[in-house]
C-alpha atoms as a PDB file:
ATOM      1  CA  UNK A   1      19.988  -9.125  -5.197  1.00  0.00           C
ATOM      2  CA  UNK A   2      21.181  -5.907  -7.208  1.00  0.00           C
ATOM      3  CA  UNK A   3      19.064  -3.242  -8.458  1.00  0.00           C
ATOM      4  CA  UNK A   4      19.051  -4.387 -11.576  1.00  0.00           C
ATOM      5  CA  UNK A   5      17.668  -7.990 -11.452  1.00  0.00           C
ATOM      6  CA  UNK A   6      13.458  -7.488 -11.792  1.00  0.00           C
ATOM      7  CA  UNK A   7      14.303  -8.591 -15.172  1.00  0.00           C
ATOM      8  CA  UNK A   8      15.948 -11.821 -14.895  1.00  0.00           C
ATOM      9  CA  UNK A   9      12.726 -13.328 -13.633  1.00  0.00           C
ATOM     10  CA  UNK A  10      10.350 -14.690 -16.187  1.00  0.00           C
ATOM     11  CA  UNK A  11       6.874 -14.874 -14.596  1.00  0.00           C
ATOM     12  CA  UNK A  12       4.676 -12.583 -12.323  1.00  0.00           C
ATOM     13  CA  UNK A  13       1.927 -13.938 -10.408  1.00  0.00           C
ATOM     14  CA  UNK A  14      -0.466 -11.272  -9.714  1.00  0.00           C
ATOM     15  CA  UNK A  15      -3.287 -10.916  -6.830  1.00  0.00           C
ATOM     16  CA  UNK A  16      -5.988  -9.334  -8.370  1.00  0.00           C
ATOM     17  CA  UNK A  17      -8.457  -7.497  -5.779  1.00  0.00           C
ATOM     18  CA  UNK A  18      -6.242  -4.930  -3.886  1.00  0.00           C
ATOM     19  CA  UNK A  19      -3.669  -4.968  -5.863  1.00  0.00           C
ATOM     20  CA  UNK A  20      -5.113  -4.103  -9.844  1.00  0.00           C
ATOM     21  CA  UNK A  21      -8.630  -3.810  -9.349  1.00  0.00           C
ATOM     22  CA  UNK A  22      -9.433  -1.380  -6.015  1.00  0.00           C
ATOM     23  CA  UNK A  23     -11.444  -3.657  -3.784  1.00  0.00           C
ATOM     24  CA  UNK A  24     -11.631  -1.572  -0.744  1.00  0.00           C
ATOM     25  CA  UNK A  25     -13.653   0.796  -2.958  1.00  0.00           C
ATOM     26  CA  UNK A  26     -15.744  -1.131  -4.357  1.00  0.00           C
ATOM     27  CA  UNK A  27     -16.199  -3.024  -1.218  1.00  0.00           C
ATOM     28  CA  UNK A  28     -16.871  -0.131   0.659  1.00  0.00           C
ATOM     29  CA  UNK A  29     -19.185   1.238  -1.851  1.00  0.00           C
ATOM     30  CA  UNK A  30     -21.391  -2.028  -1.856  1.00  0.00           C
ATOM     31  CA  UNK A  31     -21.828  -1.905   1.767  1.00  0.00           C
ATOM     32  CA  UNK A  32     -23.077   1.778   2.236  1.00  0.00           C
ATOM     33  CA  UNK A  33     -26.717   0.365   2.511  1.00  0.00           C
ATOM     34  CA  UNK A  34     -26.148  -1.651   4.664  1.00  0.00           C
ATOM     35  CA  UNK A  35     -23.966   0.179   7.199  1.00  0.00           C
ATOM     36  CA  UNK A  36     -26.494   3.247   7.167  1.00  0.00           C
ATOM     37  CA  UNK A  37     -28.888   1.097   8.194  1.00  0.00           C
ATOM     38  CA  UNK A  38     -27.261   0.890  11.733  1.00  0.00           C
ATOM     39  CA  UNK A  39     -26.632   3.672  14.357  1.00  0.00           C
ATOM     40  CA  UNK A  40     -23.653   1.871  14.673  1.00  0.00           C
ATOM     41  CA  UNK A  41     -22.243   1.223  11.435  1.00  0.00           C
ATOM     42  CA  UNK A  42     -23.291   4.447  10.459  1.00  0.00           C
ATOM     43  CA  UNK A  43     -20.379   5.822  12.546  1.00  0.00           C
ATOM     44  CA  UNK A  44     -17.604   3.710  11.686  1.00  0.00           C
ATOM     45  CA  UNK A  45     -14.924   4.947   9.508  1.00  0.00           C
ATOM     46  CA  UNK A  46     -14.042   3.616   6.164  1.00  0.00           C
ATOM     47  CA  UNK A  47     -11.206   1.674   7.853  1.00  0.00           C
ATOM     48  CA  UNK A  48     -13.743   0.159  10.526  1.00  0.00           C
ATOM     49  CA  UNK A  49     -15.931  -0.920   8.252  1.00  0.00           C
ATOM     50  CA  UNK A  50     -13.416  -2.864   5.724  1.00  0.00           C
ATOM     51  CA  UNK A  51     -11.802  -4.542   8.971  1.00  0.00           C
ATOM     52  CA  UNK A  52     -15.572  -5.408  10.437  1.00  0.00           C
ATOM     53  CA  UNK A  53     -16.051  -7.280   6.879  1.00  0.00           C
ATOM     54  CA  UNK A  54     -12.777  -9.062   6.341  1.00  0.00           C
ATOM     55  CA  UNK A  55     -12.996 -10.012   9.687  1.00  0.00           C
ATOM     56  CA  UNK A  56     -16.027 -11.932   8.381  1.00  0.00           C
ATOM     57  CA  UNK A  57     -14.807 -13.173   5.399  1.00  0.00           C
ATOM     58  CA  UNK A  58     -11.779 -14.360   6.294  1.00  0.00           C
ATOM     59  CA  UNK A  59     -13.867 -16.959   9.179  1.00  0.00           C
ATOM     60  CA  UNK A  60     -15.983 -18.212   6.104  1.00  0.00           C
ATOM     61  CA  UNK A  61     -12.962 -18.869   4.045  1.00  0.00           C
ATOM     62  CA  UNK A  62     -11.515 -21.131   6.411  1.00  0.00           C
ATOM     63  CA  UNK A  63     -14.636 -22.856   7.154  1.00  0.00           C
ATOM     64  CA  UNK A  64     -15.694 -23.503   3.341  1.00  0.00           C
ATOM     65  CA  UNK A  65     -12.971 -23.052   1.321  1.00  0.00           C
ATOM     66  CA  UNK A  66     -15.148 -24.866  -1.635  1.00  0.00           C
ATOM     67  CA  UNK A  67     -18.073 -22.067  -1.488  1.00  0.00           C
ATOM     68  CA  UNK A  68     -17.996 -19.928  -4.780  1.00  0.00           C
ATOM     69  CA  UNK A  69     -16.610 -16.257  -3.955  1.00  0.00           C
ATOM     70  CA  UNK A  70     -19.854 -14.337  -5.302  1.00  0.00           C
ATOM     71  CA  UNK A  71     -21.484 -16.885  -2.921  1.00  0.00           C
ATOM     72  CA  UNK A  72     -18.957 -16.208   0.093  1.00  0.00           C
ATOM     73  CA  UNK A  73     -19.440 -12.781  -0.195  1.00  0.00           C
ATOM     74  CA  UNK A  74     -23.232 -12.516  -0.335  1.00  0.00           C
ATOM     75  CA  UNK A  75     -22.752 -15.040   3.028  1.00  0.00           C
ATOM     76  CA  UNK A  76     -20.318 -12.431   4.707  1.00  0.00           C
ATOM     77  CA  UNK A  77     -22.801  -9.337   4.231  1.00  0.00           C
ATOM     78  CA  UNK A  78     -25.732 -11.523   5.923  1.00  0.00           C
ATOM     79  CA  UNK A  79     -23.097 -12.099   8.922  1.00  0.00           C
ATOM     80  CA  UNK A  80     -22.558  -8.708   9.397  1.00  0.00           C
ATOM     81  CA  UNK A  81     -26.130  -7.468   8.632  1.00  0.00           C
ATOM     82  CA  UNK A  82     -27.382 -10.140  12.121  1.00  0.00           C
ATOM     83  CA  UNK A  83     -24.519  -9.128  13.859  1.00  0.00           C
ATOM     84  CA  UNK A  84     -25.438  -5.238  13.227  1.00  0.00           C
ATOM     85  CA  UNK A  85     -29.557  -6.045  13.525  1.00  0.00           C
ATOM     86  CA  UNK A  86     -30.875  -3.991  16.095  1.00  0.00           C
ATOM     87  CA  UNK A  87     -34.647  -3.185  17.082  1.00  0.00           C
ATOM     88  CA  UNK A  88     -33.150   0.762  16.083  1.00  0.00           C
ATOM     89  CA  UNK A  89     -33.301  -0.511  12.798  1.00  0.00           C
ATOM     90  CA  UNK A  90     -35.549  -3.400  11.576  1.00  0.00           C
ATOM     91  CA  UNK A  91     -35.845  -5.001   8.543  1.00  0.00           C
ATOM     92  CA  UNK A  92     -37.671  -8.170   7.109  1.00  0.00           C
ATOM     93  CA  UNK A  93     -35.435 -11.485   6.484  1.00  0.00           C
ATOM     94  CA  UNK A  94     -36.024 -11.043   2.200  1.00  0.00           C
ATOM     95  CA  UNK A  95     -34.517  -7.631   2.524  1.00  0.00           C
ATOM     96  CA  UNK A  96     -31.224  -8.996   4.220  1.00  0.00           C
ATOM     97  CA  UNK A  97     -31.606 -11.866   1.485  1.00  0.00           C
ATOM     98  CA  UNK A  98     -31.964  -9.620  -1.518  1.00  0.00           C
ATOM     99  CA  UNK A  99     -29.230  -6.910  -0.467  1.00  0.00           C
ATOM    100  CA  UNK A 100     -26.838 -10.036   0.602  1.00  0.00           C
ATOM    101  CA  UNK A 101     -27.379 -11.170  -2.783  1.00  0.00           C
ATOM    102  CA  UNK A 102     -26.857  -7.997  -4.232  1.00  0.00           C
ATOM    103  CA  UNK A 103     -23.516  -7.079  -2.548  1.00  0.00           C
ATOM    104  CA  UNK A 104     -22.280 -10.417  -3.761  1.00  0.00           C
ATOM    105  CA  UNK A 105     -23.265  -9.895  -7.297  1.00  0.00           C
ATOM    106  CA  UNK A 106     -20.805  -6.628  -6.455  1.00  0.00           C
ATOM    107  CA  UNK A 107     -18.120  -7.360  -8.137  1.00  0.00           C
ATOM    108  CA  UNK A 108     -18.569  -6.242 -11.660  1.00  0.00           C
ATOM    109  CA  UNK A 109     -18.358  -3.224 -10.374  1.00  0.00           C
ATOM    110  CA  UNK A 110     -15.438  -2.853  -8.660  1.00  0.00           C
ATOM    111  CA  UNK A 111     -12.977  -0.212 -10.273  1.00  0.00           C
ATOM    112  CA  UNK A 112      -9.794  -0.921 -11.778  1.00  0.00           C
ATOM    113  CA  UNK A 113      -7.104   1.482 -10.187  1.00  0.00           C
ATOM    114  CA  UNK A 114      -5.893   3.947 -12.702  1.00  0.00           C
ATOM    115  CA  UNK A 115      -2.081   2.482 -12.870  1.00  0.00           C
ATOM    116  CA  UNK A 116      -2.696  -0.758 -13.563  1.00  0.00           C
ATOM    117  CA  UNK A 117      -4.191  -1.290 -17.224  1.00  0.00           C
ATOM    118  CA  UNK A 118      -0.883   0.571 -18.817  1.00  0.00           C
ATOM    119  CA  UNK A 119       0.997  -1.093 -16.302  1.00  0.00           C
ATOM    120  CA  UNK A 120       0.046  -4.614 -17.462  1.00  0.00           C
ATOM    121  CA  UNK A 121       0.783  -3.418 -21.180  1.00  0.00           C
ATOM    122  CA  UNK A 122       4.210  -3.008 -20.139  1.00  0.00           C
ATOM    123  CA  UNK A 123       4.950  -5.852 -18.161  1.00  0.00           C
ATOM    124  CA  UNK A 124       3.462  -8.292 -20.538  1.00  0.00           C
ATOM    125  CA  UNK A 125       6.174  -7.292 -22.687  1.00  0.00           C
ATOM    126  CA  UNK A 126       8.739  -8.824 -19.893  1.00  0.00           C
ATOM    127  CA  UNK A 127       7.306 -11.635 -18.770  1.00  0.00           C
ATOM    128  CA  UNK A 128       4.527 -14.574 -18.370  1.00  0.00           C
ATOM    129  CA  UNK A 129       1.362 -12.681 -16.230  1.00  0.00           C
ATOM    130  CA  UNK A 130      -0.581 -14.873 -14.043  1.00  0.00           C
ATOM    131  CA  UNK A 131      -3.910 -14.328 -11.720  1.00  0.00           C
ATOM    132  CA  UNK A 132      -4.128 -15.936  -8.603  1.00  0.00           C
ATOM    133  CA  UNK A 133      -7.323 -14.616  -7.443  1.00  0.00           C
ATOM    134  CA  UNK A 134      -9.704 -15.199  -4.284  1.00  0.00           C
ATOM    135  CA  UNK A 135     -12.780 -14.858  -6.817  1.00  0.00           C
ATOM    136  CA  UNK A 136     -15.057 -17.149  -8.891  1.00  0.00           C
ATOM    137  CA  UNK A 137     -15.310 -18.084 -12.755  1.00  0.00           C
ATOM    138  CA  UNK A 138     -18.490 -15.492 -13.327  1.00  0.00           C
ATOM    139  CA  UNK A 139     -17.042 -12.602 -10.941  1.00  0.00           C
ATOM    140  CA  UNK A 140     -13.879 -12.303 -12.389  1.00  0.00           C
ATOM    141  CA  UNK A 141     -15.277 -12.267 -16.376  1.00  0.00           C
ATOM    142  CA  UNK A 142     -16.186  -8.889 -15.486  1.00  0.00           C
ATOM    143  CA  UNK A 143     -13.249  -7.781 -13.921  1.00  0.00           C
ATOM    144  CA  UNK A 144     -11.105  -9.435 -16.453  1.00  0.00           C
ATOM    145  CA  UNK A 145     -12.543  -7.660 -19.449  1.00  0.00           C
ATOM    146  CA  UNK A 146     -11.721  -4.365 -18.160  1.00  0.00           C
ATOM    147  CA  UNK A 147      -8.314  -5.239 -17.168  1.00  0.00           C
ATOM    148  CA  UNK A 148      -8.236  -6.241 -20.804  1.00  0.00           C
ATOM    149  CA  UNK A 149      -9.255  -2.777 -21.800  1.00  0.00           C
ATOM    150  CA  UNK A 150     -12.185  -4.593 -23.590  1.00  0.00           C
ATOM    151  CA  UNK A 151     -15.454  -4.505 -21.350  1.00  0.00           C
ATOM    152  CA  UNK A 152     -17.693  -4.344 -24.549  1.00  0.00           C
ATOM    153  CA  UNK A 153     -16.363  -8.020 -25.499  1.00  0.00           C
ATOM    154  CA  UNK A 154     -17.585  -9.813 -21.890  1.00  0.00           C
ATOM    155  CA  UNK A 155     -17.890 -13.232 -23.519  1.00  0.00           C
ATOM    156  CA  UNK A 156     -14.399 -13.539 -24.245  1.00  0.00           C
ATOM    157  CA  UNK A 157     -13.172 -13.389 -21.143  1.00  0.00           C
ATOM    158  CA  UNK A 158     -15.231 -15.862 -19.535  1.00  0.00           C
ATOM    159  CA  UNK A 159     -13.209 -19.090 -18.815  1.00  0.00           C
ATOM    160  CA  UNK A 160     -14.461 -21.405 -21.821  1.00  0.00           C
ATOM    161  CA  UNK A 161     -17.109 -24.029 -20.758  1.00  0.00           C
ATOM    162  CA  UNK A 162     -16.546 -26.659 -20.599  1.00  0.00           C
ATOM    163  CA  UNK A 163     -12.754 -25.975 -20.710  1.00  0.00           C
ATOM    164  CA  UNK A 164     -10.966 -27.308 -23.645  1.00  0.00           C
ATOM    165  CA  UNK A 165      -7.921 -26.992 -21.438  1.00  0.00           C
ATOM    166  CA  UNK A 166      -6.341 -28.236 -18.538  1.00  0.00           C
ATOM    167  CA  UNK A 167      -5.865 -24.856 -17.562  1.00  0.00           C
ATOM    168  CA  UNK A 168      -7.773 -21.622 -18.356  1.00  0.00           C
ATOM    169  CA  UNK A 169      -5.014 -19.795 -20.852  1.00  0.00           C
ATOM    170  CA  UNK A 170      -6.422 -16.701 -21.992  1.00  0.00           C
ATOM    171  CA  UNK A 171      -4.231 -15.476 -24.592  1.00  0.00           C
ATOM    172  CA  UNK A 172      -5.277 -18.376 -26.351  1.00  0.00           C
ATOM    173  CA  UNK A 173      -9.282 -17.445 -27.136  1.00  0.00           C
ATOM    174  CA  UNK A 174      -9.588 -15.865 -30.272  1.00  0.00           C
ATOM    175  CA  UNK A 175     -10.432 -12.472 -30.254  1.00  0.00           C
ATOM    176  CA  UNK A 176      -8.843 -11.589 -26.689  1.00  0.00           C
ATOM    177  CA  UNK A 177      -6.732  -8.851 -25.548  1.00  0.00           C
ATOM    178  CA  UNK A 178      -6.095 -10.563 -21.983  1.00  0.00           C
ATOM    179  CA  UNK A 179      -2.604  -9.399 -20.785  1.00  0.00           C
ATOM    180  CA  UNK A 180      -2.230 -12.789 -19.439  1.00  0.00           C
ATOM    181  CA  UNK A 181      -1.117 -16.296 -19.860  1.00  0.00           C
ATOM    182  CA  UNK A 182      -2.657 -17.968 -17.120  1.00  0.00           C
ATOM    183  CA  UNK A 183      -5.639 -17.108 -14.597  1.00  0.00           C
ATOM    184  CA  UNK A 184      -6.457 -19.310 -11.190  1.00  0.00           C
ATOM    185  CA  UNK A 185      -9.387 -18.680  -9.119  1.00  0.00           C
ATOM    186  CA  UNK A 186     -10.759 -20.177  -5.897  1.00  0.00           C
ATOM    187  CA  UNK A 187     -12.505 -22.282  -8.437  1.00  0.00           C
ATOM    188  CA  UNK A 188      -9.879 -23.833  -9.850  1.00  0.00           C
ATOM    189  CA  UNK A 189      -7.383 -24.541  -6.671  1.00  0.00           C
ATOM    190  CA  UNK A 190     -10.168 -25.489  -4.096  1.00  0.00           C
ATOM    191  CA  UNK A 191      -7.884 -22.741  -1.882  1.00  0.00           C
ATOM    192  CA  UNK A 192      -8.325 -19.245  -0.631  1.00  0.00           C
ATOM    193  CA  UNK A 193      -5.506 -17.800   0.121  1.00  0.00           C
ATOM    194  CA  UNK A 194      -3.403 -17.758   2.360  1.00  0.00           C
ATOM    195  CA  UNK A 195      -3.827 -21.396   1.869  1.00  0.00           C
ATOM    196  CA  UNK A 196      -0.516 -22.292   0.256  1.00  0.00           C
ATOM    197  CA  UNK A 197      -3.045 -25.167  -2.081  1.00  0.00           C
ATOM    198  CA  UNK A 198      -3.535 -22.460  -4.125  1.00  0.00           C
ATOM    199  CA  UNK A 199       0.335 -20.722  -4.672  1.00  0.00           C
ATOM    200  CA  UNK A 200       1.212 -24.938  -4.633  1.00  0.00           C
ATOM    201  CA  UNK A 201      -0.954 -25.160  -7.355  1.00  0.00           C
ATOM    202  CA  UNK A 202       0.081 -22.428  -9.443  1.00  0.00           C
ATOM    203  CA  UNK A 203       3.656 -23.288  -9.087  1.00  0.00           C
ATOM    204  CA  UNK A 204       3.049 -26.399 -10.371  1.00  0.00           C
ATOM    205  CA  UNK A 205       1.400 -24.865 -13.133  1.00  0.00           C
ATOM    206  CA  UNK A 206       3.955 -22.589 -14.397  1.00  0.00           C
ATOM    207  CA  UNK A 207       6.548 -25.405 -14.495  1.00  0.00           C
ATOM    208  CA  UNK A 208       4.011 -27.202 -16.671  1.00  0.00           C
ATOM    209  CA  UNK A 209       3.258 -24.788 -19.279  1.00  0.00           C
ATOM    210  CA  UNK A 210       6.075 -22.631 -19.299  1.00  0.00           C
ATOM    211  CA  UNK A 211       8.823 -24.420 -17.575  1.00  0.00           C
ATOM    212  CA  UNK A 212       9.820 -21.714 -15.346  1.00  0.00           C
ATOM    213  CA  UNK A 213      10.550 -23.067 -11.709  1.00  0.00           C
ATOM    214  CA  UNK A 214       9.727 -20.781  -8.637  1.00  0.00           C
ATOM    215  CA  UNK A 215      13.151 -19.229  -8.407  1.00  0.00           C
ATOM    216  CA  UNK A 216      12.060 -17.296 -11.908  1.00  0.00           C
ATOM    217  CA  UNK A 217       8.647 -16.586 -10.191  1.00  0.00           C
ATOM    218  CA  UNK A 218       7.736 -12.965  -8.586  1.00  0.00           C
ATOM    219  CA  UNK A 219       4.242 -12.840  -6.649  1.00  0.00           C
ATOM    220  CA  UNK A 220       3.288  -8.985  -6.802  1.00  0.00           C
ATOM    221  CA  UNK A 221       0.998  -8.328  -4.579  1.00  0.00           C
ATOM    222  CA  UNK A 222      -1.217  -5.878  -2.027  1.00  0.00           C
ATOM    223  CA  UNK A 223      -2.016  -8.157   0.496  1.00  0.00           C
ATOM    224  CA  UNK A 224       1.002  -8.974   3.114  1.00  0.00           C
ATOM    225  CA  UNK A 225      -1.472 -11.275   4.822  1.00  0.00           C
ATOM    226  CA  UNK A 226      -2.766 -13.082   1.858  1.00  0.00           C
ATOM    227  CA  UNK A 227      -0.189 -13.370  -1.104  1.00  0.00           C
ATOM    228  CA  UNK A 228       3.587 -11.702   0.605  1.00  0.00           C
ATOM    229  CA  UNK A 229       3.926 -14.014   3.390  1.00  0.00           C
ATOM    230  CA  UNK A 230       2.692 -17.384   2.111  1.00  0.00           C
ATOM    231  CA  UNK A 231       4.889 -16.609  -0.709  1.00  0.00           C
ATOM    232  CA  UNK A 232       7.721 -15.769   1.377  1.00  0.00           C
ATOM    233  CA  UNK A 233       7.800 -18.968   3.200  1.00  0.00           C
ATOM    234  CA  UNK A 234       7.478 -21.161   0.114  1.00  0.00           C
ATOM    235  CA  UNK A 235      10.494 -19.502  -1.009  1.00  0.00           C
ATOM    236  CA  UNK A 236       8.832 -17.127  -3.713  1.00  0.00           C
ATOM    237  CA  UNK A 237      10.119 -14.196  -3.993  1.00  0.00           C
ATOM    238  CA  UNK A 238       7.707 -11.289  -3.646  1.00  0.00           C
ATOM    239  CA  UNK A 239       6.706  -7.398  -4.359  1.00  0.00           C
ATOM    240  CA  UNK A 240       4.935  -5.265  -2.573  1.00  0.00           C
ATOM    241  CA  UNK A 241       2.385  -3.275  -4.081  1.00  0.00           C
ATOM    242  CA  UNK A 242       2.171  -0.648  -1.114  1.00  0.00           C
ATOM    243  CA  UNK A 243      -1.204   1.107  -1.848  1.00  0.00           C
ATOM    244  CA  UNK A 244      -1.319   3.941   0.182  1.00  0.00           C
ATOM    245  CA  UNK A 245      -4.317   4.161   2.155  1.00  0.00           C
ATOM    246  CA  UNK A 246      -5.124   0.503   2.425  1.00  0.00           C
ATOM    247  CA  UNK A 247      -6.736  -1.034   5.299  1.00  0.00           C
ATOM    248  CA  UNK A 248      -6.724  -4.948   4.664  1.00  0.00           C
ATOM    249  CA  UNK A 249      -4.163  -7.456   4.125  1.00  0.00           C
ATOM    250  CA  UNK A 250      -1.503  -5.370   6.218  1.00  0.00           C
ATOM    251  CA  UNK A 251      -2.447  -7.375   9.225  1.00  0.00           C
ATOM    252  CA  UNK A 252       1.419  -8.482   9.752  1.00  0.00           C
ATOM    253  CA  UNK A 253       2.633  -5.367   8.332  1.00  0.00           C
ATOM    254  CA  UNK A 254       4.956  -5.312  11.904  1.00  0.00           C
ATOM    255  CA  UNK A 255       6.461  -8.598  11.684  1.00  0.00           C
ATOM    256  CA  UNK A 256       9.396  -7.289   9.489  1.00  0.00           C
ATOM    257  CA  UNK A 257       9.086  -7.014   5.534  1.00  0.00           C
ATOM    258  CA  UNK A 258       9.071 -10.364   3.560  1.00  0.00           C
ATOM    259  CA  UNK A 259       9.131  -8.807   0.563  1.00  0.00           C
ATOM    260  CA  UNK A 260      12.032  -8.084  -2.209  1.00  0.00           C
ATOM    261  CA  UNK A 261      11.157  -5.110  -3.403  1.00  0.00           C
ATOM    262  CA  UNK A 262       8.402  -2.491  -2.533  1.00  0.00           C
ATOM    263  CA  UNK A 263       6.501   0.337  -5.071  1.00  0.00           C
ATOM    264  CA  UNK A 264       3.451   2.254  -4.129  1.00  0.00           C
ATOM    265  CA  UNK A 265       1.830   1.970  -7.497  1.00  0.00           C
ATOM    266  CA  UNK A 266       2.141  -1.026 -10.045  1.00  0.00           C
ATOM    267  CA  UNK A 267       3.138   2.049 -12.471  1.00  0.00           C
ATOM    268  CA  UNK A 268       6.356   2.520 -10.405  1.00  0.00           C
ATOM    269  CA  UNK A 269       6.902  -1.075 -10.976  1.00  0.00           C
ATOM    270  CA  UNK A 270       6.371  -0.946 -14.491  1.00  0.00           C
ATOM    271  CA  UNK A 271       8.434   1.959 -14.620  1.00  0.00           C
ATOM    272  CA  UNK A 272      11.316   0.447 -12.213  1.00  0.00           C
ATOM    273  CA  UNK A 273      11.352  -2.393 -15.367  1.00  0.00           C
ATOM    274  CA  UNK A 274      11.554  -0.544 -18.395  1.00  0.00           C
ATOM    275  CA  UNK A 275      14.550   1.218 -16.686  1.00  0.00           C
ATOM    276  CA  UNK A 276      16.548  -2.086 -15.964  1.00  0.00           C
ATOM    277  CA  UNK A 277      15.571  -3.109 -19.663  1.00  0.00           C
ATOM    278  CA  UNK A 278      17.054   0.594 -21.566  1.00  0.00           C
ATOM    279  CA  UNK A 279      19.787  -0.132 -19.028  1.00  0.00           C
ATOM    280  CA  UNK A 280      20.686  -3.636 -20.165  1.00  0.00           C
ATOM    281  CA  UNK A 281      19.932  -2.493 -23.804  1.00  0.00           C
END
C-alpha cells in the first residue's frame, strides 16, 4: 500500500481502553489501595502491577465471557487481593468486598488521553467511527460522554433501554455529540476480545448498516494482543496506536508487526489523514 491510501478506507473500528481513554492510569490509580496494603505489592513497579492484574483478568475473560465488565473487574481485584492476603496485612472479608466493588465501579474515572477528543473530531470527518470495547452498557456511558466532549449530558450517552435498534447508533439520539456511528461492548457480542465473536460481529455489522465490507475496514488500536492480531488474521487491516510507555497488550510485540501502519499518538494519525486529504485536494 502507498503512503497515501489511509483515506481510501471508509470505516475505523476503534478499541477504546488503551487506546482513547488511558486505562493503565486509571487502572493503576484504582488499585493503589489495594497494593499498599501488601509488603509485596507495595514494591512492585507500575509495570508489575498492570501485568499482575491483566494476568487476572485475562483468566476470567476466558472463563466467563458473559460476566458484565464492571462485574469482571470488581472479580479480578478480589483475585489479586487473596492472592496478595498475608497475616502482614489483614483485613476483614467486607473490606475486600467493598474495595472490589469499588475498583469495579472505576471506570468513570478513567482519563481520556489528551490526543484523542480533537483527534476523533477530525477523523469523523473521514470516515464511519466504531467502538469495539471490552466494557459494559453502564461503564462505558461515562466514558462515552467525555469522549463526546459532553460529560454534563450523561443520559445521552447511555445505550437507549430498551433499544429501539438493532444496534446501538449513537449519532442517532437527539441531542448527542457522539463522534460515532456505531458502539459494541462485551454486552452486545457475548465476546471479549481477542475472541474473534466480537470483530465477527462487528464486521457483520458494518456491512449491514453501512455496506462497507472488511477490505474498507481499519481496526486502530493499542492492544497488539487484543485488537492487532485477531484483526490481522481475519484479514483486517490494522493501526497501531504505539503509546509510549504502555505495559499491556504488547504481549506479542516480538512476533513481527501485524500492523499497516504505526503512530505513537492518535493525533499523529489524525494528522497523517488530513495530509493525504490537502494532498488529494
Amino acid at each position: 500500500m502507498s503512503e497515501t491510501e489511509l483515506t481510501n478506507f471508509k470505516v475505523i473500528i476503534f478499541d477504546c481502553y488503551g487506546t482513547l481513554a488511558d486505562w493503565e492510569t486509571g487502572i493503576y490509580t484504582a488499585l493503589q489501595p489495594l497494593l499498599a496494603r501488601f509488603p509485596s505489592s507495595a514494591k512492585w513497579t507500575r509495570k508489575e502491577a498492570l501485568l499482575a492484574f491483566t494476568a487476572v483478568e485475562k483468566d476470567l475473560q476466558r472463563k466467563d465471557p458473559s460476566m458484565l465488565y464492571r462485574d469482571l473487574l470488581a472479580k479480578a481485584h478480589g483475585v489479586l487481593a487473596d492472592g496478595l492476603r498475608d497475616i502482614d496485612a489483614p483485613a476483614s472479608l467486607k473490606e475486600f468486598t467493598d474495595a472490589s466493588q469499588q475498583f469495579g465501579a472505576s471506570i468513570k474515572d478513567w482519563p481520556i488521553f489528551p490526543d484523542t477528543i480533537d483527534a476523533l473530531r477530525v477523523l469523523e470527518k473521514h470516515y464511519k467511527l466504531v467502538i469495539l470495547s471490552n466494557v459494559d452498557h453502564v461503564s462505558f456511558t461515562h466514558t462515552h460522554a467525555k469522549l463526546s466532549n459532553d460529560a454534563a449530558h450523561l443520559p445521552v450517552y447511555a445505550v437507549p433501554m430498551p433499544n429501539p435498534n438493532a444496534h446501538w447508533l449513537p449519532k442517532a439520539t437527539p441531542g448527542s455529540r457522539s463522534p460515532f456511528s456505531l458502539i459494541l461492548t462485551a454486552q452486545d457480542t457475548g465476546a471479549y476480545k481477542p475472541d474473534p465473536r466480537g470483530m465477527l460481529s462487528a464486521l457483520e455489522i458494518i456491512q449491514k448498516e453501512f455496506g462497507v465490507g472488511k477490505e474498507q475496514v481499519l481496526v486502530v488500536a493499542q492492544s497488539l494482543y487484543h485488537d492487532i492480531e485477531p484483526s490481522s488474521e481475519l484479514g483486517v487491516t490494522g493501526v497501531w496506536i504505539d503509546r509510549q510507555g504502555a505495559s499491556m497488550g504488547l504481549e506479542t510485540l516480538g512476533d513481527g508487526p501485524k500492523w499497516w501502519k504505526r503512530f505513537e499518538t492518535l493525533g499523529q494519525m489524525a494528522e497523517a489523514v488530513e495530509a493525504e486529504t490537502e494532498t488529494e485536494a
